[in-house]
Every structure is written in C-alpha cells, then in structure tokens.
N, C-alpha and C. Protein backbone atom coordinates (compact mmCIF):
# COMPACT_ATOMS: atom_id res chain seq x y z
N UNK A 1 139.02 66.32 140.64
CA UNK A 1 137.75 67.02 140.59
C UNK A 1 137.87 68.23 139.67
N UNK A 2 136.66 68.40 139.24
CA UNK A 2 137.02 69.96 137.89
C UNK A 2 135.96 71.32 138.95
N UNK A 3 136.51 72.29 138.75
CA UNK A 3 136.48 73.72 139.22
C UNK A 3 135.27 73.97 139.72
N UNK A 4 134.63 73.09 138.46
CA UNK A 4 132.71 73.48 138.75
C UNK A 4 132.17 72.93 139.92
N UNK A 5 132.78 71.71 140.20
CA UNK A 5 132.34 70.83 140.96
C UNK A 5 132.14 71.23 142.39
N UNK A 6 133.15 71.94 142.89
CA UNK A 6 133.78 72.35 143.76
C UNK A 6 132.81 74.04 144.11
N UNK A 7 131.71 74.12 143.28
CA UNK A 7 130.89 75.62 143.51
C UNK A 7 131.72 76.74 142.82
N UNK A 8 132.96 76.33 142.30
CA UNK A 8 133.64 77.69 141.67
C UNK A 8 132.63 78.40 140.48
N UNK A 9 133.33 79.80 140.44
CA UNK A 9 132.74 80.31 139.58
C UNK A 9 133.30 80.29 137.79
N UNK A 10 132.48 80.04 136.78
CA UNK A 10 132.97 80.04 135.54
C UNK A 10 134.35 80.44 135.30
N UNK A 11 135.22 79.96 134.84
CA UNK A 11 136.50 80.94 134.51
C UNK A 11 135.98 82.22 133.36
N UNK A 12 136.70 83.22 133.35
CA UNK A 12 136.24 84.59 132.85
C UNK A 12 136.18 84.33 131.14
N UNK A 13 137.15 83.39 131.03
CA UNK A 13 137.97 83.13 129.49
C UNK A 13 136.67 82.73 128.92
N UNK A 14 135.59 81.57 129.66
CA UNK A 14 134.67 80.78 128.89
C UNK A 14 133.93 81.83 127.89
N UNK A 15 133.39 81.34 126.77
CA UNK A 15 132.24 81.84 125.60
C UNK A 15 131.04 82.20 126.93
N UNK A 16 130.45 81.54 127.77
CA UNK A 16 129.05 81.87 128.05
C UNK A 16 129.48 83.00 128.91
N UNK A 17 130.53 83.49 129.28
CA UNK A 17 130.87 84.58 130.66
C UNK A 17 131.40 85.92 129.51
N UNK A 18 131.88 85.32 128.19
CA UNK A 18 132.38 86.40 127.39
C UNK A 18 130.74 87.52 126.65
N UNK A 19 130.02 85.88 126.57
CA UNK A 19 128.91 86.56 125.55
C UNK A 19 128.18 87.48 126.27
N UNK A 20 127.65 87.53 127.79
CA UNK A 20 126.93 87.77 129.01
C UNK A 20 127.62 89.00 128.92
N UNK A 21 129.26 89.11 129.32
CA UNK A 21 129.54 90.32 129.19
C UNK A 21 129.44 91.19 128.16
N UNK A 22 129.82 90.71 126.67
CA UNK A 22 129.20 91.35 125.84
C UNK A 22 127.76 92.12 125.39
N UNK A 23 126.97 91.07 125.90
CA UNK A 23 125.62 91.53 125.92
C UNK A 23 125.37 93.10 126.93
N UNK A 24 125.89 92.85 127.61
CA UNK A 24 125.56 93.68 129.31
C UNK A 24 126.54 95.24 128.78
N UNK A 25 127.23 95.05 127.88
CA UNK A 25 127.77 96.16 127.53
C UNK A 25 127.80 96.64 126.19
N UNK A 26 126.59 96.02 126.14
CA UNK A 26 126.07 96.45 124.65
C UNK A 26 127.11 96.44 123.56
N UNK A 27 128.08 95.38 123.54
CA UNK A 27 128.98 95.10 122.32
C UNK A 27 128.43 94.40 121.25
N UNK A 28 127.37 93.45 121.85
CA UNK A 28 126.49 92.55 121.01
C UNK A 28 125.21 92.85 121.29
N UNK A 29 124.10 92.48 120.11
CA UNK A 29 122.47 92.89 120.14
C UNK A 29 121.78 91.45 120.04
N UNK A 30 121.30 90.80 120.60
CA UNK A 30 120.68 89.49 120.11
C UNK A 30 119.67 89.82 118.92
N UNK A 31 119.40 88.99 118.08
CA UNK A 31 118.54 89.20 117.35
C UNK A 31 117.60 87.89 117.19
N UNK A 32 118.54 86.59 117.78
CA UNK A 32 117.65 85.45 118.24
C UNK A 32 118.59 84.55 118.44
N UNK A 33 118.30 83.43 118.89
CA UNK A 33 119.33 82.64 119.27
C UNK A 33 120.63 82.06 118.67
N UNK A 34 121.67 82.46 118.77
CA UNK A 34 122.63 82.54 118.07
C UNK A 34 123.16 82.90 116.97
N UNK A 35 122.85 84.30 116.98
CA UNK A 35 122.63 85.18 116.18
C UNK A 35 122.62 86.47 116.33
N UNK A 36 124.06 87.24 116.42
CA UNK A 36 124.18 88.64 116.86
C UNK A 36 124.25 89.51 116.25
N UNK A 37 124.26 90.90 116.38
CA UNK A 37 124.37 92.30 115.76
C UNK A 37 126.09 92.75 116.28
N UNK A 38 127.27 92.67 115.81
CA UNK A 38 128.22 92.91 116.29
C UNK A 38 129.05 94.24 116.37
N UNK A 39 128.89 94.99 117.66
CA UNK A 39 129.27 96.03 117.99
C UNK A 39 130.28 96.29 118.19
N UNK A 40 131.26 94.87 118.16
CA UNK A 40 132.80 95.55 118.34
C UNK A 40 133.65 96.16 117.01
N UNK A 41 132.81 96.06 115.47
CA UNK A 41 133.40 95.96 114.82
C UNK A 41 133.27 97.90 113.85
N UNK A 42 133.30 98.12 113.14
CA UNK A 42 133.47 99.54 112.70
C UNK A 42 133.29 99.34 111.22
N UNK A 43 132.11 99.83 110.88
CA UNK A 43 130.77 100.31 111.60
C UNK A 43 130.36 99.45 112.29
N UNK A 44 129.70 99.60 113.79
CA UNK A 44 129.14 98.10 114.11
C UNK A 44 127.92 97.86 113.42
N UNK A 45 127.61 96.39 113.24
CA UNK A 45 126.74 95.36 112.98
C UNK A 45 125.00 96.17 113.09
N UNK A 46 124.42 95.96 112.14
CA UNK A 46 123.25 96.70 111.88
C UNK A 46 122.16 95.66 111.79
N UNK A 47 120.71 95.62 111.95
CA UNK A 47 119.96 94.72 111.85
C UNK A 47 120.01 94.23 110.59
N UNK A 48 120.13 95.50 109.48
CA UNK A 48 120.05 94.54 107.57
C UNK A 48 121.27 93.81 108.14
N UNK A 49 122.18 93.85 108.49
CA UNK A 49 123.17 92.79 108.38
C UNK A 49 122.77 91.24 108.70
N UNK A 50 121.67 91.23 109.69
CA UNK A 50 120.84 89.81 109.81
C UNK A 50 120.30 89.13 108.80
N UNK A 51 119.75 89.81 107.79
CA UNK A 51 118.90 89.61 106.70
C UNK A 51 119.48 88.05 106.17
N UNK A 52 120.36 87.91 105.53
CA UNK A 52 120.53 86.92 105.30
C UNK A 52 121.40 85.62 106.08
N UNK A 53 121.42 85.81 107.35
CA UNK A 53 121.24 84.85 108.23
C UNK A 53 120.37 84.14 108.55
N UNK A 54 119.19 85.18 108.56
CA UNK A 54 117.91 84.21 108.50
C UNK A 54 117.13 83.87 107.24
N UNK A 55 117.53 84.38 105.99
CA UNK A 55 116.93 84.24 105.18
C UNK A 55 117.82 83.93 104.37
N UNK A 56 118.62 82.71 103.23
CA UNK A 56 119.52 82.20 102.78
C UNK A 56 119.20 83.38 101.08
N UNK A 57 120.14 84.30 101.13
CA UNK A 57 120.34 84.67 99.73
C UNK A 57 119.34 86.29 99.66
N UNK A 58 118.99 86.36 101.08
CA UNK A 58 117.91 86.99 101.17
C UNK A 58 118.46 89.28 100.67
N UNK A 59 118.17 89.80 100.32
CA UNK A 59 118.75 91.29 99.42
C UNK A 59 117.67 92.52 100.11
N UNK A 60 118.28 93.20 101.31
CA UNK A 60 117.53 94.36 101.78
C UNK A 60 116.67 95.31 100.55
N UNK A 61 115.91 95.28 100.78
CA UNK A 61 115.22 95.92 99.37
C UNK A 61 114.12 97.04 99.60
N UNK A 62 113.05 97.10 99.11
CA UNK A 62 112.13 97.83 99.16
C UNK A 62 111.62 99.08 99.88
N UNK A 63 110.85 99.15 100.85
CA UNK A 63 110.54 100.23 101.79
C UNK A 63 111.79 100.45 102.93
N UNK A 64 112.38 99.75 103.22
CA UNK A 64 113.69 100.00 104.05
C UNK A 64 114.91 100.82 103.34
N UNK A 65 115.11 100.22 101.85
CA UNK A 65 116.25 101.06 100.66
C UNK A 65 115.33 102.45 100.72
N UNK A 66 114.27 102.51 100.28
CA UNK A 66 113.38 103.58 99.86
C UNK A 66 113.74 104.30 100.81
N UNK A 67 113.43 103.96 102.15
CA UNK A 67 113.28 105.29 103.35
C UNK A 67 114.73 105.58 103.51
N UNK A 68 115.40 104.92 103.60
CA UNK A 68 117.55 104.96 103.79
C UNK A 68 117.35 106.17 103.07
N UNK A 69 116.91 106.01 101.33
CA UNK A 69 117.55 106.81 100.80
C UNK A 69 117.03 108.34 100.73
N UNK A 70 115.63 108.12 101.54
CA UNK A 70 115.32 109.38 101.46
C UNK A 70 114.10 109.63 100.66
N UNK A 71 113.35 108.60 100.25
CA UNK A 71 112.99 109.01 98.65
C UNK A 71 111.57 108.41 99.43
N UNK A 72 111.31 107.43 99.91
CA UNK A 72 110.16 107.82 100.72
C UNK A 72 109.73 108.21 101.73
N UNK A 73 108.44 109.05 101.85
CA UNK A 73 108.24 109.97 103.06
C UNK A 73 108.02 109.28 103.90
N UNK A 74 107.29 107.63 104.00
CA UNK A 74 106.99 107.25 105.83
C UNK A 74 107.37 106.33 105.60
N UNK A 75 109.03 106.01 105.33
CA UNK A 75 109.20 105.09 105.55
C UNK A 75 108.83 103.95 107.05
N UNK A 76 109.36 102.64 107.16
CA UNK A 76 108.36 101.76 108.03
C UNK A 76 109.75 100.94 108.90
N UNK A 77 109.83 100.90 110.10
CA UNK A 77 110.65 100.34 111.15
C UNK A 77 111.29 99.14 111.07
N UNK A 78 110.06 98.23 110.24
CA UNK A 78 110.25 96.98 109.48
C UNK A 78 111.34 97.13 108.56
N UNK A 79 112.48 96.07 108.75
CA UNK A 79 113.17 96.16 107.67
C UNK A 79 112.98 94.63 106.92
N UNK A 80 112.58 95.44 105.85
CA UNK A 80 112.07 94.80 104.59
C UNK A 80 113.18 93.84 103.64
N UNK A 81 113.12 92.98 103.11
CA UNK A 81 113.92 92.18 102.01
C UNK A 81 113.35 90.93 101.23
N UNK A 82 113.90 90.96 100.25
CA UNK A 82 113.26 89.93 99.17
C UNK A 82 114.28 88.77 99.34
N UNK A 83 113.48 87.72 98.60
CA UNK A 83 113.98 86.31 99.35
C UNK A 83 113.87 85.63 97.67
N UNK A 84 114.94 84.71 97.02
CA UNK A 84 114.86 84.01 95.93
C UNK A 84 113.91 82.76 95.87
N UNK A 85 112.76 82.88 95.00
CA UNK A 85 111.83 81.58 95.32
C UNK A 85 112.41 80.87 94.44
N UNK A 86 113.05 79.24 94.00
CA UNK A 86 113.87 78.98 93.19
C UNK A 86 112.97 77.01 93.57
N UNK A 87 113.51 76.43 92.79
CA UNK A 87 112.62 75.10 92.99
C UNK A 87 113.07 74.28 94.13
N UNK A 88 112.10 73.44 94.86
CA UNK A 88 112.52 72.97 95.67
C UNK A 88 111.70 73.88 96.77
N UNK A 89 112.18 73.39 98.17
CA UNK A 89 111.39 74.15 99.30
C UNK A 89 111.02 75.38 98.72
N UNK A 90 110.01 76.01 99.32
CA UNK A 90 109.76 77.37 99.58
C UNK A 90 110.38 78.09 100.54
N UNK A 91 110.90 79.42 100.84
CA UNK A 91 111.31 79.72 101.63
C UNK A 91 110.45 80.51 102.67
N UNK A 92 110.72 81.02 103.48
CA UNK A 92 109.51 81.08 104.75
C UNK A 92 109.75 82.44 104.31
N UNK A 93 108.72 83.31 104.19
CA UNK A 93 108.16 84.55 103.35
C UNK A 93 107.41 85.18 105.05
N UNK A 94 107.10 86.34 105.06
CA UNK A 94 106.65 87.27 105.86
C UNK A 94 106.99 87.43 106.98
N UNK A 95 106.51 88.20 107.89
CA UNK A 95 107.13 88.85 109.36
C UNK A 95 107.66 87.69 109.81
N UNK A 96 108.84 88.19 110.53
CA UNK A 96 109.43 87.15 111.58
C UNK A 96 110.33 88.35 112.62
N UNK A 97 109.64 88.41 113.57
CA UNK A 97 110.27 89.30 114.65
C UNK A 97 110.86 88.53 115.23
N UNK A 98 112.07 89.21 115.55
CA UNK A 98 112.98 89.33 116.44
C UNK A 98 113.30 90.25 117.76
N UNK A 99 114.28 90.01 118.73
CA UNK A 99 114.41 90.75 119.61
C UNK A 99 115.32 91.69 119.18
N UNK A 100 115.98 91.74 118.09
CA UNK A 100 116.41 93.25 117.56
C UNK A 100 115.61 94.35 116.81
N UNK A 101 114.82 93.65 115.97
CA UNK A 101 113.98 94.21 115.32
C UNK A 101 112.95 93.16 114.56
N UNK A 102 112.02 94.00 113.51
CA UNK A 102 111.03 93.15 112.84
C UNK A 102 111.49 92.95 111.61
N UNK A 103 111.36 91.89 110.43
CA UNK A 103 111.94 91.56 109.36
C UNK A 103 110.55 91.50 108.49
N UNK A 104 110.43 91.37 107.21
CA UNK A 104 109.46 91.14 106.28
C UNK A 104 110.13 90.70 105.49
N UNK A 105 110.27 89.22 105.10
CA UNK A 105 110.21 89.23 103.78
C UNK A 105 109.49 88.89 102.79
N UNK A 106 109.84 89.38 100.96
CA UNK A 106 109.10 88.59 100.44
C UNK A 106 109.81 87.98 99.12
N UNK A 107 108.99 87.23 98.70
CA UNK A 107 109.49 86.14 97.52
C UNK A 107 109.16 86.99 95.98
N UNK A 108 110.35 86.78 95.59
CA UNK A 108 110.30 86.98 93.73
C UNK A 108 111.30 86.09 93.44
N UNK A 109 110.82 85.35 92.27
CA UNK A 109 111.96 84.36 91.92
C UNK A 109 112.73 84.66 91.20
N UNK A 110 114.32 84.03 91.51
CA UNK A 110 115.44 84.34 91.24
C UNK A 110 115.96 85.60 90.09
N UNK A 111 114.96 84.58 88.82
CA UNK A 111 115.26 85.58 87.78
C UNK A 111 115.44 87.31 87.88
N UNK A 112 113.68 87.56 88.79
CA UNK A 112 113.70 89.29 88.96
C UNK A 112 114.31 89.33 89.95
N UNK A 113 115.07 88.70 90.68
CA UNK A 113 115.82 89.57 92.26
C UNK A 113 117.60 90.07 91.48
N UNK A 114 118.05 88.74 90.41
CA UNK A 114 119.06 89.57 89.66
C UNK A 114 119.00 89.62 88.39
N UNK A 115 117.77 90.20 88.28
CA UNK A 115 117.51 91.05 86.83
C UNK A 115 118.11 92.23 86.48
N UNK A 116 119.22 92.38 85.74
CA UNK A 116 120.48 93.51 85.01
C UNK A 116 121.26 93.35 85.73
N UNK A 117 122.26 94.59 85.59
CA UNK A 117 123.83 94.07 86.01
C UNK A 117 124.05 94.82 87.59
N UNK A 118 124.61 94.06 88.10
CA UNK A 118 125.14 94.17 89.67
C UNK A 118 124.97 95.52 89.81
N UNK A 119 125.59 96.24 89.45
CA UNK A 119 126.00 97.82 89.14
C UNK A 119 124.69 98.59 89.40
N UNK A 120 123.92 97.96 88.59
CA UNK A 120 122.83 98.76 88.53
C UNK A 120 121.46 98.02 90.12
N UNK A 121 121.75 96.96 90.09
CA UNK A 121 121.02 96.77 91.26
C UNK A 121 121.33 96.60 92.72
N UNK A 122 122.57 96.77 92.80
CA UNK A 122 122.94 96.65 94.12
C UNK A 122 123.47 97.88 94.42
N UNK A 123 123.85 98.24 95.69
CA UNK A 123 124.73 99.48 96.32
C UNK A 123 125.90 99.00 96.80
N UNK A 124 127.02 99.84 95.85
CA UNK A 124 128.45 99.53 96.60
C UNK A 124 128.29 99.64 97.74
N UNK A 125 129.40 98.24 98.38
CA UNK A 125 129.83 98.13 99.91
C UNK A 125 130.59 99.02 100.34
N UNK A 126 129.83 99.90 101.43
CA UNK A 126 130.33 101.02 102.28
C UNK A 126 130.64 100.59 103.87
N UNK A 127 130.76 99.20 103.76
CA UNK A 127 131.17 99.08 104.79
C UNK A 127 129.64 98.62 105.85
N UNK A 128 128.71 98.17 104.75
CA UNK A 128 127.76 96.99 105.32
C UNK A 128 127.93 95.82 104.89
N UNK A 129 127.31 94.91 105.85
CA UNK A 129 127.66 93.40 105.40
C UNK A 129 126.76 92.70 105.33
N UNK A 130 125.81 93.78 103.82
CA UNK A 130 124.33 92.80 103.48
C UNK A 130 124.45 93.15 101.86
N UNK A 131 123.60 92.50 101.14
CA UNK A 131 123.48 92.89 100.23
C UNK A 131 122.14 93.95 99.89
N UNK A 132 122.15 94.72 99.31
CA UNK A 132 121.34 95.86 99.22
C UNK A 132 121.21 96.45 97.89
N UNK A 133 119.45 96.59 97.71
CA UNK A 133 118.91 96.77 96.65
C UNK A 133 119.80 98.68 96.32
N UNK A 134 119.81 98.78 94.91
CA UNK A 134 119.53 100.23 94.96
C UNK A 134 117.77 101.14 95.02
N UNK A 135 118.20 102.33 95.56
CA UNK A 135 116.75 102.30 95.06
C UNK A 135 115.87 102.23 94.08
N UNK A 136 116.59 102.10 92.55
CA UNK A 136 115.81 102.32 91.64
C UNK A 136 115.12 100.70 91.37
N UNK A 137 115.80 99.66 92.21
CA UNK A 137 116.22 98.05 91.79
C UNK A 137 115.01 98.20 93.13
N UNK A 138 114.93 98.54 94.43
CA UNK A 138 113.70 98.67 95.20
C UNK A 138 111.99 99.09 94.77
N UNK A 139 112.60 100.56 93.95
CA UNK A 139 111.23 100.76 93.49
C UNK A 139 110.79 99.54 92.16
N UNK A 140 111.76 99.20 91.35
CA UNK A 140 111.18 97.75 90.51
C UNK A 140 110.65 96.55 91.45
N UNK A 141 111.38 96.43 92.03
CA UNK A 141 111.11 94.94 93.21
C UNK A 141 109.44 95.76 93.83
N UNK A 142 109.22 96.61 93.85
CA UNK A 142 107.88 97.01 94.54
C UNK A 142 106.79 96.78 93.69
N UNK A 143 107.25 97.56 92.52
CA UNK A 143 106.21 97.52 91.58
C UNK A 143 105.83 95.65 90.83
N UNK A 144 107.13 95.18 90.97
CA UNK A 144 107.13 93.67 90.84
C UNK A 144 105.97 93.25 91.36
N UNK A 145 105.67 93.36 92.78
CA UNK A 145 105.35 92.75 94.13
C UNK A 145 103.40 93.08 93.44
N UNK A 146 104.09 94.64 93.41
CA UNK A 146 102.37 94.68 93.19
C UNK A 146 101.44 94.24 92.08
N UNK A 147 102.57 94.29 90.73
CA UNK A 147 101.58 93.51 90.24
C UNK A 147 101.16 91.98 90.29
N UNK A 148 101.88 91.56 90.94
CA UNK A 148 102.40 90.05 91.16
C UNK A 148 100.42 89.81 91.60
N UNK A 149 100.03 88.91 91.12
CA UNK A 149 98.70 88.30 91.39
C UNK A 149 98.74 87.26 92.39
N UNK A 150 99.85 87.40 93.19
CA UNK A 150 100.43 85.88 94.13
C UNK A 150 100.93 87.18 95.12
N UNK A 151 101.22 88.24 95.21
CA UNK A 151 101.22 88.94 96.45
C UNK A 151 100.48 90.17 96.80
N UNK A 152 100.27 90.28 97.99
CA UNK A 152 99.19 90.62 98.82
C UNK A 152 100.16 92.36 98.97
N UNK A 153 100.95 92.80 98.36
CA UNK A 153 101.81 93.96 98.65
C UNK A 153 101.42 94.90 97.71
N UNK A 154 100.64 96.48 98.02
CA UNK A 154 99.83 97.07 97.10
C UNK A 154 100.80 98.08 96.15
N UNK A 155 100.02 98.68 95.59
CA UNK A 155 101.12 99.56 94.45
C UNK A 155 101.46 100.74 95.69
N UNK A 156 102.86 101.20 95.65
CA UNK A 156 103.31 102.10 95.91
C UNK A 156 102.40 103.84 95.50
N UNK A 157 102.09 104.17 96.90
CA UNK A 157 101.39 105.70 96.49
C UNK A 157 102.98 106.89 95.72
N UNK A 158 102.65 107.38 94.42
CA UNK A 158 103.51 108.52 94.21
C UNK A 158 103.75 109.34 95.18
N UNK A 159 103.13 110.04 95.52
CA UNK A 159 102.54 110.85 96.50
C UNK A 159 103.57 111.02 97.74
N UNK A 160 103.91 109.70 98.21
CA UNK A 160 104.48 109.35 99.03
C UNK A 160 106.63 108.80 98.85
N UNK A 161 106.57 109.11 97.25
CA UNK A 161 108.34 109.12 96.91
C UNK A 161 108.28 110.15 96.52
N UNK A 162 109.72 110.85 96.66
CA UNK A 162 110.13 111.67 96.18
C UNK A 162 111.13 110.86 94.33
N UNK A 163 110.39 111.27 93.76
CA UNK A 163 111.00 110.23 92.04
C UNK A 163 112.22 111.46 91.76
N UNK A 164 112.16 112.14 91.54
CA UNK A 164 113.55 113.39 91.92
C UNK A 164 114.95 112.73 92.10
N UNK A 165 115.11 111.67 92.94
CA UNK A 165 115.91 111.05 93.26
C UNK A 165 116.85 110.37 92.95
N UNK A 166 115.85 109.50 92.07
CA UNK A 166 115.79 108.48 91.38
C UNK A 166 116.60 108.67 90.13
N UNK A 167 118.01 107.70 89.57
CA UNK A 167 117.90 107.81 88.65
C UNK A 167 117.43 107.23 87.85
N UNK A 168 116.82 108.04 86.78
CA UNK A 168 115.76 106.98 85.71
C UNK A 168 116.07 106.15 84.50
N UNK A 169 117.53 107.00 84.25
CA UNK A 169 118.16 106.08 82.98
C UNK A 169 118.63 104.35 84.11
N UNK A 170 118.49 104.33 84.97
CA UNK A 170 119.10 103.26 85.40
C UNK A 170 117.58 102.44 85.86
N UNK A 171 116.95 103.38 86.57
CA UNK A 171 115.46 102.55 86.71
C UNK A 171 114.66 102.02 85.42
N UNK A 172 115.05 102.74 84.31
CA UNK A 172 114.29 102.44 83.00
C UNK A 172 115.28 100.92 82.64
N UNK A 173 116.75 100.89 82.91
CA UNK A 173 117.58 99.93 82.50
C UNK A 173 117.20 98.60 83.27
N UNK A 174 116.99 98.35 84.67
CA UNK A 174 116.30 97.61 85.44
C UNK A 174 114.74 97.41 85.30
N UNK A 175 114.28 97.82 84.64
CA UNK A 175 112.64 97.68 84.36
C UNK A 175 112.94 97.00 82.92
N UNK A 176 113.39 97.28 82.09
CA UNK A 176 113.84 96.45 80.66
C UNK A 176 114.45 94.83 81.14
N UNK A 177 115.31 94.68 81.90
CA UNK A 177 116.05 93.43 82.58
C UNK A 177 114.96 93.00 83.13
N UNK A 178 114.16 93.24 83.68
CA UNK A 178 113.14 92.62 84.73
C UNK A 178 111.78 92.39 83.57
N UNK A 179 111.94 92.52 82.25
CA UNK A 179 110.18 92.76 82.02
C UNK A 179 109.23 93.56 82.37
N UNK A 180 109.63 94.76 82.66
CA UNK A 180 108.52 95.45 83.58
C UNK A 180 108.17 96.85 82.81
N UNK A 181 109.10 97.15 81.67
CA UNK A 181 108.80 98.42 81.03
C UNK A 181 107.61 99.12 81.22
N UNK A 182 106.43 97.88 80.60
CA UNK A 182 104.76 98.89 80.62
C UNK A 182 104.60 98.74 82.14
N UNK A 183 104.43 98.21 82.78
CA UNK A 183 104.35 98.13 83.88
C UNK A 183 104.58 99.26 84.71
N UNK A 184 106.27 99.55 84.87
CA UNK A 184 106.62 101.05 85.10
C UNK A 184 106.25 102.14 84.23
N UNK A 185 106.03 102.17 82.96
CA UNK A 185 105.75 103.10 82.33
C UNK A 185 104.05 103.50 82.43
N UNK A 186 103.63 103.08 82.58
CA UNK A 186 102.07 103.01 83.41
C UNK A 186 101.95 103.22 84.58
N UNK A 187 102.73 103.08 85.47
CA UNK A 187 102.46 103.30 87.25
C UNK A 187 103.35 105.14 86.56
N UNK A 188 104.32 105.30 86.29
CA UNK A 188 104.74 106.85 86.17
C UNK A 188 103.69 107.52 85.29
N UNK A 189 103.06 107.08 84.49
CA UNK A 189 102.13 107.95 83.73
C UNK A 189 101.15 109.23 84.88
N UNK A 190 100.58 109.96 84.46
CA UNK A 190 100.12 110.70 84.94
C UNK A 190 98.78 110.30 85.47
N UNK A 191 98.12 109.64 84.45
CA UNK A 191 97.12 108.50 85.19
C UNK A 191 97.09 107.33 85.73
N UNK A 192 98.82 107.19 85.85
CA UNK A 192 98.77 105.54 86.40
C UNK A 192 98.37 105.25 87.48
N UNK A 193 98.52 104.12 88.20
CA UNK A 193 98.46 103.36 89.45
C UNK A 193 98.81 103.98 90.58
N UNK A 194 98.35 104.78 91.61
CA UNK A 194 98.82 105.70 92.58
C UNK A 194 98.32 105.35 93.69
C-alpha cells in the first residue's frame, strides 16, 4: 500500500508541500499558474521579470522605463512592454492581469523594437532578469506607438517628462535607427505634439 492510501500526510520533500510553503512565506509571488516571482534569489524576482514569460521576446519599455527612471511625473502601476509583431501568428497585445500585477502590452514590429545598437537601447544587467528598454529607446517606442495609425496609444504630454534626463545624443541616435528623426524632431519642437 503507498502512504497516501493509508490517510497519511504528504511527505514534506513533495513540490506541492514545498510550493504551499513557499507561497505562505512569501518566498514566491504567483503571477498565474505556473509562473512565479522568485524571492529566494538576490535581488528577488520582480514582476518585469514576468514579462517575457508571458509574452515570447517581449522588452519592458515605455511608461514603466519612463517612471523607473524618474523622467516621468505619473508614472502608471501597469507595467508596460512591447511585444515583436513578426509574420505568422499575432501575438496577444493589451492588458492581461495577473495576480501579481497588471501587464500591457504592445506590438511594434521587430525591425523598431531592435532599431540601433544594444548599447544604446537596452539597460545593462544590474541584476534583473528582463530585458529593458533605455529610456531614451522608451521615449522612441512611445512616440513610435503614437504615431502608429494602427495604435490606439496617444502622444506623450511634455509637460509630464522631465527631457533633462534624457540623453539626447543617444535619443537622436535611436530616432535615426528607427526612422523617426522628423517625427521626434517635431514632437520636441516648441510647437510640437504635446
């Protein structure tokens, strides 16, 4: 006869008595079914770290980089990321809450998500385990979005970044890679897009 049979209780060793305890002592965060935030590790496990679990290829970006870095004033709880639209399926684009938090993503295809060099659009790994826009590679991916005639995501208010921040020889270098020169050079104008 086996242990169970007999009314015993789980042995301690099993995965479902380890995860339970984990959970209950907040070592692990669910974020949905089989799928954790991992607290035993240093730094522990952060919600961007989900990002591309649920979203294959998917790059923390926009209003989430923005508010991290400081540079916008309200930033939003939602953590935000762009998703590669590439041929073949579509990938599933907008909110998808979770019990850790809320996610947004959205679609730009491949080309503008690694438009210029790594350097310039990503943030060295400090010891997260996502990939992550810089901000100057966020504020392009925004302005992308808005002019995009296929998304519903409006122009960024000035008003509301601090551009101070920002560096611009590198945002001007990522707006050249991406196609977006007039684009950005028109939303910064003094009469641009606000």
């Amino acid at each position: 006869m086996k242990p169970w049979q007999h009314g015993r209780s789980v042995p301690a060793s099993s995965l479902s008595h380890w995860l339970k305890s984990a959970l209950a002592r907040e070592k692990l965060q669910r974020v949905q079914r089989g799928l954790y935030l991992n607290g035993f590790r240093t730094p522990p496990g952060r919600l961007a770290d989900a990002a591309a679990w649920l979203r294959t290829d998917a790059v923390v970006s926009l209003n989430t980089v923005l508010g991290d870095a400081g540079i916008l004033n309200n930033p939003t709880r939602t953590l935000t990321a762009l998703v590669p639209v590439d041929a073949g399926a579509p990938p599933q684009l907008g909110r998808k809450p979770t019990t850790a938090g809320v996610f947004h993503f959205f679609g730009v295809p491949r080309r503008i998500l690694e438009a210029g060099e790594a350097a310039d659009r990503l943030q060295a790994d400090d010891g997260r385990e996502h990939a992550r826009a810089t901000p100057e590679k966020a504020l392009i991916d925004w302005l992308y979005l808005a002019a995009s005639p296929r998304s519903h995501r409006t122009w960024p208010v000035r008003g509301d970044l601090d551009l101070s921040l920002l560096d611009m020889r590198r945002l001007q270098r990522l707006a050249r890679a991406a196609g977006m020169e007039k684009i950005l050079d028109d939303w910064l104008a003094p009469s641009g897009t606000a």
